[in-house]
Protein backbone atom coordinates (compact mmCIF):
# COMPACT_ATOMS: atom_id res chain seq x y z
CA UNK A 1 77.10 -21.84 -60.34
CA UNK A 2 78.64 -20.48 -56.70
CA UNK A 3 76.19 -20.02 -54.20
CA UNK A 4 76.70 -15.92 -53.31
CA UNK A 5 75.32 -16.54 -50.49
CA UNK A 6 78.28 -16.36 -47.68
CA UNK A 7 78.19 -19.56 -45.31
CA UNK A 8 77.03 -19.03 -41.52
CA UNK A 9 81.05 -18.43 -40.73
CA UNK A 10 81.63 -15.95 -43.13
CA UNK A 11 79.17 -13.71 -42.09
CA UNK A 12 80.58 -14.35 -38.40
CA UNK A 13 84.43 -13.42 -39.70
CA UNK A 14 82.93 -10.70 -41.48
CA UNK A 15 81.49 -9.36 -38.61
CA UNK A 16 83.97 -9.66 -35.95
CA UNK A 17 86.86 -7.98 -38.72
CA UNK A 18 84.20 -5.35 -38.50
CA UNK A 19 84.41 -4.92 -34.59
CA UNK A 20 87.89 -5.04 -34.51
CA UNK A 21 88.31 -2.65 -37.13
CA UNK A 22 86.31 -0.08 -35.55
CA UNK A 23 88.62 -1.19 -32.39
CA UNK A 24 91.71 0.36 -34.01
CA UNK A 25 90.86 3.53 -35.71
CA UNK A 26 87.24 4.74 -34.04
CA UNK A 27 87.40 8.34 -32.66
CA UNK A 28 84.35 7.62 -30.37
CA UNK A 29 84.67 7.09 -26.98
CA UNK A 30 82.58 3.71 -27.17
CA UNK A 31 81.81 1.25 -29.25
CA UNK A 32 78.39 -1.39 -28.85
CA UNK A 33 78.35 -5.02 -29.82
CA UNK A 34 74.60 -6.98 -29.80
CA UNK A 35 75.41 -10.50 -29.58
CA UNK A 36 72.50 -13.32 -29.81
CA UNK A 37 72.95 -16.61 -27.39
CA UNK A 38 75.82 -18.46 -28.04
CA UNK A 39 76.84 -15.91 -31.16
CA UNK A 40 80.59 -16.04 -29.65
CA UNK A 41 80.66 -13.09 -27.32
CA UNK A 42 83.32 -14.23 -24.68
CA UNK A 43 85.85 -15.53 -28.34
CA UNK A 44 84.91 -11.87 -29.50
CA UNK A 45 86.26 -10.36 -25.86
CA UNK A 46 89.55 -12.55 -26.25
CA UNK A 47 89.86 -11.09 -30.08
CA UNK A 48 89.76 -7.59 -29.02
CA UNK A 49 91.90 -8.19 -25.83
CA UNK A 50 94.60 -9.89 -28.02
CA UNK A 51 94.44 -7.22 -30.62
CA UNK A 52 94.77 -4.19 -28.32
CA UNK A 53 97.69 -5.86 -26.62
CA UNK A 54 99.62 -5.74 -29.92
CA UNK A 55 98.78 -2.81 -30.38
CA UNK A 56 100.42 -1.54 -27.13
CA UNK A 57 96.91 -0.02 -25.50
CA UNK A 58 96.77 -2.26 -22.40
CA UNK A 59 93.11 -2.50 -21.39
CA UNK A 60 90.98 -4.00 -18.39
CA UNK A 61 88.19 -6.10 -18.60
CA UNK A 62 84.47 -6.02 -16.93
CA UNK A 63 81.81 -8.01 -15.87
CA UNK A 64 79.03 -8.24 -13.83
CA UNK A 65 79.80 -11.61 -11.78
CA UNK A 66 82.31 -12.96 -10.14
CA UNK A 67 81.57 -16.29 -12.20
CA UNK A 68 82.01 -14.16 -15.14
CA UNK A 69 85.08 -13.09 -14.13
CA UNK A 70 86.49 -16.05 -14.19
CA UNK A 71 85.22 -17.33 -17.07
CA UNK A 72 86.71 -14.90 -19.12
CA UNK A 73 89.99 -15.68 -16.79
CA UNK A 74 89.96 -19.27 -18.06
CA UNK A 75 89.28 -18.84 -21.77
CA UNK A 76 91.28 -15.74 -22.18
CA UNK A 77 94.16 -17.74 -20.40
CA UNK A 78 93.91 -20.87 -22.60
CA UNK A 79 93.60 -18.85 -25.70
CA UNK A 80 96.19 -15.94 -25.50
CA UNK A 81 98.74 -17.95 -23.29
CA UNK A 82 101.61 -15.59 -24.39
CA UNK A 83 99.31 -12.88 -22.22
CA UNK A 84 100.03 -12.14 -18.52
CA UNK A 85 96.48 -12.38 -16.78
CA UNK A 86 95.36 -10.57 -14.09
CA UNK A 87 92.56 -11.62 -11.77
CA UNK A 88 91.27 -8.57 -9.54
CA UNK A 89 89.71 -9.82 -6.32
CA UNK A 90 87.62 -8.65 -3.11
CA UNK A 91 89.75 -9.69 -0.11
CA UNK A 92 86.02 -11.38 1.22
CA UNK A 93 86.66 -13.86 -2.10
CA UNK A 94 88.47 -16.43 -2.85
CA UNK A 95 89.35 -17.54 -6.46
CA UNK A 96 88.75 -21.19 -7.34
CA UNK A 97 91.69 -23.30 -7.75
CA UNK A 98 91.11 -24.25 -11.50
CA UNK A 99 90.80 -20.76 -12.50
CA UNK A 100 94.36 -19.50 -11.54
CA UNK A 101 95.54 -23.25 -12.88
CA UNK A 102 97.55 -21.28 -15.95
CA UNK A 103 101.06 -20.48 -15.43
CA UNK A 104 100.17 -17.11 -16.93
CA UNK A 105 97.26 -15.99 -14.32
CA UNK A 106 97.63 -14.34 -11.38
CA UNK A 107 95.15 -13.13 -8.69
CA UNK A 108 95.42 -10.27 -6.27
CA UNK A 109 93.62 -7.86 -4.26
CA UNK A 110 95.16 -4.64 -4.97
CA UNK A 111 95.88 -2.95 -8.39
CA UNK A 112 98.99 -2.55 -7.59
CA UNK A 113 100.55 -5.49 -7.55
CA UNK A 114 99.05 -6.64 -11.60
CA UNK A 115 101.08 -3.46 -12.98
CA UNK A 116 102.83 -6.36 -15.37
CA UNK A 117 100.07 -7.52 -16.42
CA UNK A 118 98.90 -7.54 -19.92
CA UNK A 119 95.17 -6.97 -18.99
CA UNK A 120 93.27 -7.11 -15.79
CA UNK A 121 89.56 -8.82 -15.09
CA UNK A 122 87.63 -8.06 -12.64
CA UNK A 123 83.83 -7.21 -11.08
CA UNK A 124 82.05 -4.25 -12.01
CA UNK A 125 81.80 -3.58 -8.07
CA UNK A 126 85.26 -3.82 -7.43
CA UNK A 127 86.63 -1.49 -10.38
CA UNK A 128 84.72 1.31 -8.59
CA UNK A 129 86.87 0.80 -5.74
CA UNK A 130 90.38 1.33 -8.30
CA UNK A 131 90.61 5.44 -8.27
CA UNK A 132 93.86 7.45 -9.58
CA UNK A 133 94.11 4.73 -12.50
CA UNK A 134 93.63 4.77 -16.42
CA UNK A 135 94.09 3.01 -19.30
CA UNK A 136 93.27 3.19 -22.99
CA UNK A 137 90.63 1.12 -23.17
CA UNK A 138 88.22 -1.03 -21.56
CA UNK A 139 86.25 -4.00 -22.66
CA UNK A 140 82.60 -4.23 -20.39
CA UNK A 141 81.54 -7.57 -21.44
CA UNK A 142 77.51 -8.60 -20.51
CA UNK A 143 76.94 -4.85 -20.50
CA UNK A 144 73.05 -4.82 -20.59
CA UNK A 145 73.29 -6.62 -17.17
CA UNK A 146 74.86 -3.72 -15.80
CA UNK A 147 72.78 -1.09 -14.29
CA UNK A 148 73.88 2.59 -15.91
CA UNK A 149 74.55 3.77 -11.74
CA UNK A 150 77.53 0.98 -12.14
CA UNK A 151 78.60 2.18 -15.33
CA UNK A 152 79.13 5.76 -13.67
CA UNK A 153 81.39 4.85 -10.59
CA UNK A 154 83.59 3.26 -13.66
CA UNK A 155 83.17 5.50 -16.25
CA UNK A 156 86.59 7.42 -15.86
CA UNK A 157 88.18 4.30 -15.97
CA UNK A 158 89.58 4.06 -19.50
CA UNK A 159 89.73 6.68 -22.58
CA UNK A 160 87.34 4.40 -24.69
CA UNK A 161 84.73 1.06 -23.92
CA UNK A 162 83.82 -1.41 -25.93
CA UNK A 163 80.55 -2.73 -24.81
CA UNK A 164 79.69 -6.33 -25.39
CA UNK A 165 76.47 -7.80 -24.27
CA UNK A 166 72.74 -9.71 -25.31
CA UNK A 167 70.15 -7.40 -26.13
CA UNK A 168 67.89 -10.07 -25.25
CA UNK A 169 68.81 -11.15 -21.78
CA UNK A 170 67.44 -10.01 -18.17
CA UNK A 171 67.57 -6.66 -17.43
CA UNK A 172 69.28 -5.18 -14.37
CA UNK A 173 67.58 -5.91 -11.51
CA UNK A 174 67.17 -4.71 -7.55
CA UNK A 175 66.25 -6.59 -4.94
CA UNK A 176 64.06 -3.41 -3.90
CA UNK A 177 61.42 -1.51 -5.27
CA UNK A 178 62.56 1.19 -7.93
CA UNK A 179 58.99 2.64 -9.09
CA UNK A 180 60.09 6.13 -7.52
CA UNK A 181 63.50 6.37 -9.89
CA UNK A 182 60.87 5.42 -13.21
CA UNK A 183 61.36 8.18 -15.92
CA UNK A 184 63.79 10.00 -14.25
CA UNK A 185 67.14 10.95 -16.26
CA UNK A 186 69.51 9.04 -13.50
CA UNK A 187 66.97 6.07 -13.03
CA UNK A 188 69.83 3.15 -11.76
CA UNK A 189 67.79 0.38 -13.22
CA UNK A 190 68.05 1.92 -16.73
CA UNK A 191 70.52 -0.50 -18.50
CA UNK A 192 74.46 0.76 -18.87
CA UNK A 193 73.63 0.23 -22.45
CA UNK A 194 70.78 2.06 -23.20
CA UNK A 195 71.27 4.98 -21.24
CA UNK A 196 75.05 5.10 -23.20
CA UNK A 197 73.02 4.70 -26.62
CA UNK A 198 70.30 7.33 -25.52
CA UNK A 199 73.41 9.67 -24.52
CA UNK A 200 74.83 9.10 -27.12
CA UNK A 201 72.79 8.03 -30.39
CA UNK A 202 75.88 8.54 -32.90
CA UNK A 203 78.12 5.65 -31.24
CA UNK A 204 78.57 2.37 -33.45
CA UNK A 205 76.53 -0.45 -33.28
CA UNK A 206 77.52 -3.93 -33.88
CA UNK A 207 75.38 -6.98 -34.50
CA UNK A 208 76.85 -10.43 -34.62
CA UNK A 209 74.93 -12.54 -36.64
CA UNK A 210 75.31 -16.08 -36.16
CA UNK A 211 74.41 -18.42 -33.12
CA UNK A 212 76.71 -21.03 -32.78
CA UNK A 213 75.40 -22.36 -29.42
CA UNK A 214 71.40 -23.12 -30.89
CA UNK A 215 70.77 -25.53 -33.50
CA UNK A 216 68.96 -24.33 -36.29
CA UNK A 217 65.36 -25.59 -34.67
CA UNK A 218 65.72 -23.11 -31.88
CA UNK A 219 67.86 -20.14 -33.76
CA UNK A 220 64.79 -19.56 -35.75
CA UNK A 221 62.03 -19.56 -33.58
CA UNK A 222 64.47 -17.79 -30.57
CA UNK A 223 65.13 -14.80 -33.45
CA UNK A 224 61.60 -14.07 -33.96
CA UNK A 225 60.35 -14.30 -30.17
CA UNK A 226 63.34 -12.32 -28.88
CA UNK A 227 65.29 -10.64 -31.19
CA UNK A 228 62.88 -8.79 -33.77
CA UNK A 229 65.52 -6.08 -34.72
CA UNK A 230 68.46 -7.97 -34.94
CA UNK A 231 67.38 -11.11 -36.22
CA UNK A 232 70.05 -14.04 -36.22
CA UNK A 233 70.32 -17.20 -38.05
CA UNK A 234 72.15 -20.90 -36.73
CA UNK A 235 75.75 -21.06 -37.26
CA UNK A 236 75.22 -25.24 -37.58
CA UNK A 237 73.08 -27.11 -40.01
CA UNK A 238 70.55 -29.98 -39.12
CA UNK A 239 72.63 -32.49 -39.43
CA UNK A 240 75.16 -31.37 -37.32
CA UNK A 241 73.30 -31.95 -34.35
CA UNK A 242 71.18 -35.03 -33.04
CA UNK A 243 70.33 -36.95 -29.97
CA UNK A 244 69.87 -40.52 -29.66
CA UNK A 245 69.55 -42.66 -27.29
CA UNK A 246 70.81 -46.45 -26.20
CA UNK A 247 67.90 -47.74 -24.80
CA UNK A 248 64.36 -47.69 -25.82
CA UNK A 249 61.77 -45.71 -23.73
CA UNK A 250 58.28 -47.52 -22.39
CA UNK A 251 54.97 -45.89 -23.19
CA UNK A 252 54.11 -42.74 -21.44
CA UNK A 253 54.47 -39.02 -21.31
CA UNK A 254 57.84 -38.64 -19.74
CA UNK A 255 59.38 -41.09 -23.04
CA UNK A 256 57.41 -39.43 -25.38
CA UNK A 257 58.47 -36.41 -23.95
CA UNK A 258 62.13 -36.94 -24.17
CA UNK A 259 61.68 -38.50 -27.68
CA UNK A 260 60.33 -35.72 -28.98
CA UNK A 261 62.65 -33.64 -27.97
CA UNK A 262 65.58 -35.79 -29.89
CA UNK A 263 63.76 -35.64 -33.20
CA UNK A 264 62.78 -31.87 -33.09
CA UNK A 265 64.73 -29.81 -30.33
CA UNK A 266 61.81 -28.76 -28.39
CA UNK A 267 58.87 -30.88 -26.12
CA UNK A 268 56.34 -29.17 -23.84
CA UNK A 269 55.32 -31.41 -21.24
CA UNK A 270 52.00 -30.16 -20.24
CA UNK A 271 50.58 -31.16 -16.89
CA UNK A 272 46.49 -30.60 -16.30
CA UNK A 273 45.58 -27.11 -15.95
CA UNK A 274 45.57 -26.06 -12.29
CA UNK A 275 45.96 -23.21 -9.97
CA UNK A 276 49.19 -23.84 -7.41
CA UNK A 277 51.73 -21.93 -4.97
CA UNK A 278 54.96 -21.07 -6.12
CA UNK A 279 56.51 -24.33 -5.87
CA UNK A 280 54.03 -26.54 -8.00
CA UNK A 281 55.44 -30.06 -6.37
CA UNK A 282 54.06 -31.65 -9.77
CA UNK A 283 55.58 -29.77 -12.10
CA UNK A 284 59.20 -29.77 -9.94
CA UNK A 285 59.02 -33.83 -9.64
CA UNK A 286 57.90 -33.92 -13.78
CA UNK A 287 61.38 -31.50 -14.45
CA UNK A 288 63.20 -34.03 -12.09
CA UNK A 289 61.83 -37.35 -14.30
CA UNK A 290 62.46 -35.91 -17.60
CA UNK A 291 65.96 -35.18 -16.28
CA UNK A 292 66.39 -38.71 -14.99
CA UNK A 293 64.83 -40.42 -17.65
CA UNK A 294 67.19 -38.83 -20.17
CA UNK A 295 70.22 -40.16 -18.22
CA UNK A 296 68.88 -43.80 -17.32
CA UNK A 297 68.50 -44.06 -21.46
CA UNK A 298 71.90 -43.34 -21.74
CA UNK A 299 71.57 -40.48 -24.30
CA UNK A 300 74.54 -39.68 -26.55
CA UNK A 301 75.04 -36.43 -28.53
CA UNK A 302 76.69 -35.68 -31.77
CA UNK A 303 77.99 -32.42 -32.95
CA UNK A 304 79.97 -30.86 -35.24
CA UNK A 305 82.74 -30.90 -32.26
CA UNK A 306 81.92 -34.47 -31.15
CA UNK A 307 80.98 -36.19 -34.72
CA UNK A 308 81.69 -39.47 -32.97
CA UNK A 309 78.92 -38.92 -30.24
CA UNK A 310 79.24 -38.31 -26.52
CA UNK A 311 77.14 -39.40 -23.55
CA UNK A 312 74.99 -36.95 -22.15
CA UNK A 313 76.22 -36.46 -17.92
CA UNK A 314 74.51 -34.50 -15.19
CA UNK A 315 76.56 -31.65 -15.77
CA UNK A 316 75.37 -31.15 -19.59
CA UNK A 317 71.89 -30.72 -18.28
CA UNK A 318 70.18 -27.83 -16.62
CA UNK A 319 66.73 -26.82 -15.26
CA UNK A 320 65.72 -23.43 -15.03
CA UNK A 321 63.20 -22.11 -12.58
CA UNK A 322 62.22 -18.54 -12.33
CA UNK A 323 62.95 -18.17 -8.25
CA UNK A 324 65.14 -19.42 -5.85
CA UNK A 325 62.83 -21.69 -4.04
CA UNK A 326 61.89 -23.74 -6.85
CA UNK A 327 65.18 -24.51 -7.78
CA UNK A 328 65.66 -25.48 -4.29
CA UNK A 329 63.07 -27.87 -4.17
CA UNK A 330 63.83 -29.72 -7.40
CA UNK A 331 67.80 -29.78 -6.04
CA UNK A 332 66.03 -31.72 -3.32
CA UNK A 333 64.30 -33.98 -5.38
CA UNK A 334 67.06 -35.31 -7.51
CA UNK A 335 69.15 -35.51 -4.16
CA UNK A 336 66.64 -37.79 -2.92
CA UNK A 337 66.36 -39.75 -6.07
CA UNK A 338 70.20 -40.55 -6.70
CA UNK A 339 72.90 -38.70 -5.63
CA UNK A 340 74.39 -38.84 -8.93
CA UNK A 341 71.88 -36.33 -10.38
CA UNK A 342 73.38 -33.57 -7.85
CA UNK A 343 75.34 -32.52 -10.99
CA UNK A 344 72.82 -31.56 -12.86
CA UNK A 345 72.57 -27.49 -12.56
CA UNK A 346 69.48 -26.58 -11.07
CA UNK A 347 68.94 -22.70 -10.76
CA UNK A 348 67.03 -19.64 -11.28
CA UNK A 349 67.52 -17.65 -15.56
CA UNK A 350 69.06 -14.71 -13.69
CA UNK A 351 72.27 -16.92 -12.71
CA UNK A 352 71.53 -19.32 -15.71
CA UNK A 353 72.72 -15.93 -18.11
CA UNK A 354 75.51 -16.76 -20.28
CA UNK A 355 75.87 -20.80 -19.45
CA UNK A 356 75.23 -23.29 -22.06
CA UNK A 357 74.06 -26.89 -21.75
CA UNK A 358 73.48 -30.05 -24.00
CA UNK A 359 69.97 -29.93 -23.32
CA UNK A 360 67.51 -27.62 -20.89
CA UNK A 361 64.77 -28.17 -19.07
CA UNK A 362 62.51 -25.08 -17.85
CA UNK A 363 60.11 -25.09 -15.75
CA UNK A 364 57.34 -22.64 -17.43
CA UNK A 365 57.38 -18.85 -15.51
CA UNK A 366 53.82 -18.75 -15.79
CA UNK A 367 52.54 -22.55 -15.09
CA UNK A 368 50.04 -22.60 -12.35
CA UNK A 369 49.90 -18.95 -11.91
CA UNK A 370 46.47 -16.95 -11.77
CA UNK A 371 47.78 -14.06 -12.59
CA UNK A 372 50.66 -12.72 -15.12
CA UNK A 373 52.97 -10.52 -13.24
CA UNK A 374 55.52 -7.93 -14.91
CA UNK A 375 58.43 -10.37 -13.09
CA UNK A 376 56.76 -13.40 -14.85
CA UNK A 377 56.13 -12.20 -17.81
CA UNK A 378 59.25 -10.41 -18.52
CA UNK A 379 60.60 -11.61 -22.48
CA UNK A 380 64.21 -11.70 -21.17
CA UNK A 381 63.77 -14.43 -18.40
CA UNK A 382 62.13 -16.45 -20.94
CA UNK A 383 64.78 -15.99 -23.31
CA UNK A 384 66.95 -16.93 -21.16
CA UNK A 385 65.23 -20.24 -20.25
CA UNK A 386 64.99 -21.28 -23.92
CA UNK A 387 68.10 -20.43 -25.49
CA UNK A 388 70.93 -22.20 -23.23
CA UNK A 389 70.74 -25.18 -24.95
CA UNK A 390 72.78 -26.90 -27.42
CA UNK A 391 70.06 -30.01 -28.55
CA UNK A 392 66.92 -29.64 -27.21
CA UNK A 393 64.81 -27.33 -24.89
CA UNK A 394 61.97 -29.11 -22.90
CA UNK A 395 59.55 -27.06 -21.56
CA UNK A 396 57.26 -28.21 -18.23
CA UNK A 397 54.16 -26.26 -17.97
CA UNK A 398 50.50 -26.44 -16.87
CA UNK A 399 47.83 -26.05 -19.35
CA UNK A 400 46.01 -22.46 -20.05
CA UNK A 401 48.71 -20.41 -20.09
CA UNK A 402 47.69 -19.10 -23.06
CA UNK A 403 44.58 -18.21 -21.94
CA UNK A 404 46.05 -16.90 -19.02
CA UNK A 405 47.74 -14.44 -21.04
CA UNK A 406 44.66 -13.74 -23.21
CA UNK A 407 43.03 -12.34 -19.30
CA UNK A 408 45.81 -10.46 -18.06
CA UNK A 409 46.95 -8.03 -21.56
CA UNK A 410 49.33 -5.65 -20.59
CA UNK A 411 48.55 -3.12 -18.34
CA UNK A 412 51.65 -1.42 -16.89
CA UNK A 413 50.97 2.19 -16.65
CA UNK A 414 52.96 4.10 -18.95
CA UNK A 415 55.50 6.57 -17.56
CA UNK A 416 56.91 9.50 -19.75
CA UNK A 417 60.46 9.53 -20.30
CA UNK A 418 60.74 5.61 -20.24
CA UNK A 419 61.37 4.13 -24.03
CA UNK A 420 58.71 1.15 -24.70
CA UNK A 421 60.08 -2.08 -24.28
CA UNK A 422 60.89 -4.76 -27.35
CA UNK A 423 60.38 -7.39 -27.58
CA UNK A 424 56.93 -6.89 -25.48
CA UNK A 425 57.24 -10.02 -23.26
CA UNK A 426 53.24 -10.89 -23.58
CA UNK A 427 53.71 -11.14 -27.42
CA UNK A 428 57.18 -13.30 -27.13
CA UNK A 429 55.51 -15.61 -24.61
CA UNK A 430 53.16 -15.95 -27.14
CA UNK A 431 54.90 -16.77 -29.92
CA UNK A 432 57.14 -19.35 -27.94
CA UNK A 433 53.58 -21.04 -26.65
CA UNK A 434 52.81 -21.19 -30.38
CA UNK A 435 55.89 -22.74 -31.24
CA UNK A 436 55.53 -25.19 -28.66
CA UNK A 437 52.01 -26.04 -29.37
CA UNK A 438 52.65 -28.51 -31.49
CA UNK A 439 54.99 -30.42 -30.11
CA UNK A 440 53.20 -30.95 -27.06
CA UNK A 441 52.63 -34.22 -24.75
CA UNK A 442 49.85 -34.34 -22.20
CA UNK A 443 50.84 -35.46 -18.76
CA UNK A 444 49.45 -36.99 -16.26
């Protein structure tokens, strides 16, 4: 008998047809798309780009970096390369060489002079500078990053947004204290997203359903943690996806580490519990081995898009911190040990949003800590530690967290007019722990 069950791409096709229906005949004024890690947000943007072209409704494009920007410039340019590209820029930046390396992209600094083009890309920040300008539609891709103050100065933009983005990444953020906008109806640091839901409750709602980015060992346990409404399933199967490596590893924590990460997709490295600053120098110089040790074994991966294997480089490897300094530090480290592990990507989850990587390495938000701050704790940063990876996650963390947890339960004060929060990050750094607890290896 047929399986009825419809395979992991069938269920993606099914629901992109479903976006881009909704596209071409909606009568709303937006339209919302929740997309998991690695679920194919950016090949959705492209989709809908392409298909409002042919349909004569030129649109512009949004997003919240300028390394987003040109993303979205590259892939939209390799995919659609019968499309004139536009690249709107700041005249304080420059655009990298290999992003205008299409014959079909083009990058200037006034609106003006992209009138030919087929679609335009550009910065939140500098649409709100474009006035006396509209157009059918626009596409705001990794719109729960953007803060609903942004969404206003661009609102007027276009007759209808489509609003892509990851429930289940960092919110907004400020780099100063907002307590006195909480609750408030024009709070900034209320997500574009939810204040356009809350506005607006009758607007569709898209989910895609299928990670293609995770392997099924981390779609699973990612789902539950992060995504408890709109749960998601691995677009791969077990298979698909292994690590091995060419050399054999000598007895210790940082082998067994790496070793367990091949055979199940996760390790926690977990250093003796201990109070420490900011920058633990342990735990940096542990990320830093694993790192190395994974190179100097001359690891290969194989995937459904490499079946023949590939070796692992410094630039398919990242570690993610949860501040600037730390990142810092271990950059230093691997400097000092070779200067060939300087391309290995070493930075904070806020600028790790949206990148993907053969295998991660994340230093634990709340290792060493004595206490377990709101910024700490917060579910999205951890999300976005544990779900850039494509093989395996390793995790670097002091013991007791979870009994750090179990001393500090919530105790934000609750403010009216502010919807509760899911997932709750205390519970979804619990159930990761959990996860991770058994595939743990004491270090030293």
């Amino acid at each position: 008998m047929t399986d009825p069950t419809p395979s992991p791409a069938e269920l993606a096709r099914i629901a992109v047809q479903g976006v881009l229906a909704d596209l071409r005949h909606t009568r709303h004024r937006g339209l919302v798309v929740d997309s998991p890690p690695g679920a194919g947000k950016t090949t959705l943007v492209v989709q809908a780009v392409r298909a409002l072209v042919a349909a004569k409704q030129p649109c512009i494009v949004i997003a919240q970096t300028n390394h987003q920007v040109n993303d979205l410039v590259r892939r939209l340019a390799a995919q659609a390369p019968d499309l004139q590209i536009g690249r709107l820029t700041a005249h304080t930046y420059t655009v990298p060489h290999h992003v205008l390396a299409m014959a079909n992209t083009h990058s200037e600094v006034n609106i003006g002079a992209l009138d030919k083009a087929d679609v335009v890309i550009a910065t939140a920040r500098k649409w709100a500078s474009v006035r006396d300008r509209q157009w059918p539609w626009a596409i705001i891709d990794e719109a729960y990053q953007m803060r609903s103050d942004a969404l206003l100065l661009i609102a007027e933009l276009a007759h209808r947004t489509l609003f892509v983005g990851d429930p289940g990444q960092l919110d907004p953020f400020s780099t100063i204290d907002t307590p006195r906008w909480l609750g408030l109806p024009h709070d900034p640091m209320n997500s574009a997203v939810a204040v356009l839901l809350q506005k607006n409750p009758d607007l569709p709602v898209h989910s895609l359903p299928v990670s293609w980015r995770l392997p099924p060992s981390a779609a699973d346990i990612v789902s539950k943690a992060f995504y408890p409404f709109t749960g998601f399933s691995a677009g791969t199967h077990k298979p698909d996806r292994r690590m091995e490596f060419a050399t054999a590893g000598m007895r210790g924590p940082l082998d067994e580490t790496v070793d367990l990460a091949a055979l199940t997709g996760w390790a926690l490295l977990e250093l003796p519990a201990r109070h420490t600053a900011r920058i633990d120098p342990e735990a940096s110089q542990a990320a830093a081995d694993v790192a190395t040790r994974l190179l100097t074994r001359h690891a290969t991966t194989f995937c459904e898009n490499e079946p023949d294997g590939r070796a692992l480089e410094p630039a398919d490897i990242a570690i993610g911190t949860a501040h600037r300094d730390q990142a810092r530090h271990i950059q230093q480290i691997l400097h000092r040990q070779s200067p060939n592990l300087t391309g290995i990507t070493v930075d904070t989850a806020n600028r790790l949003q949206g990148r993907e990587y053969a295998v991660t390495i994340v230093v634990h938000p709340l290792s060493g800590r004595r206490d377990a701050s709101a910024f700490h704790l917060e579910a999205g940063r951890l999300c976005v530690l544990t779900s850039r990876h494509r093989h395996a996650c390793i995790v670097i963390a002091r013991a007791g967290i979870a009994d750090l947890l179990d001393a500090h339960p919530s105790t934000d004060p609750v403010h009216l007019g502010v919807p509760a929060k899911f997932p709750d990050g205390w519970e979804a750094n619990h159930h990761v722990l959990a996860h991770l607890s058994d595939h743990r290896i004491r270090g030293t």
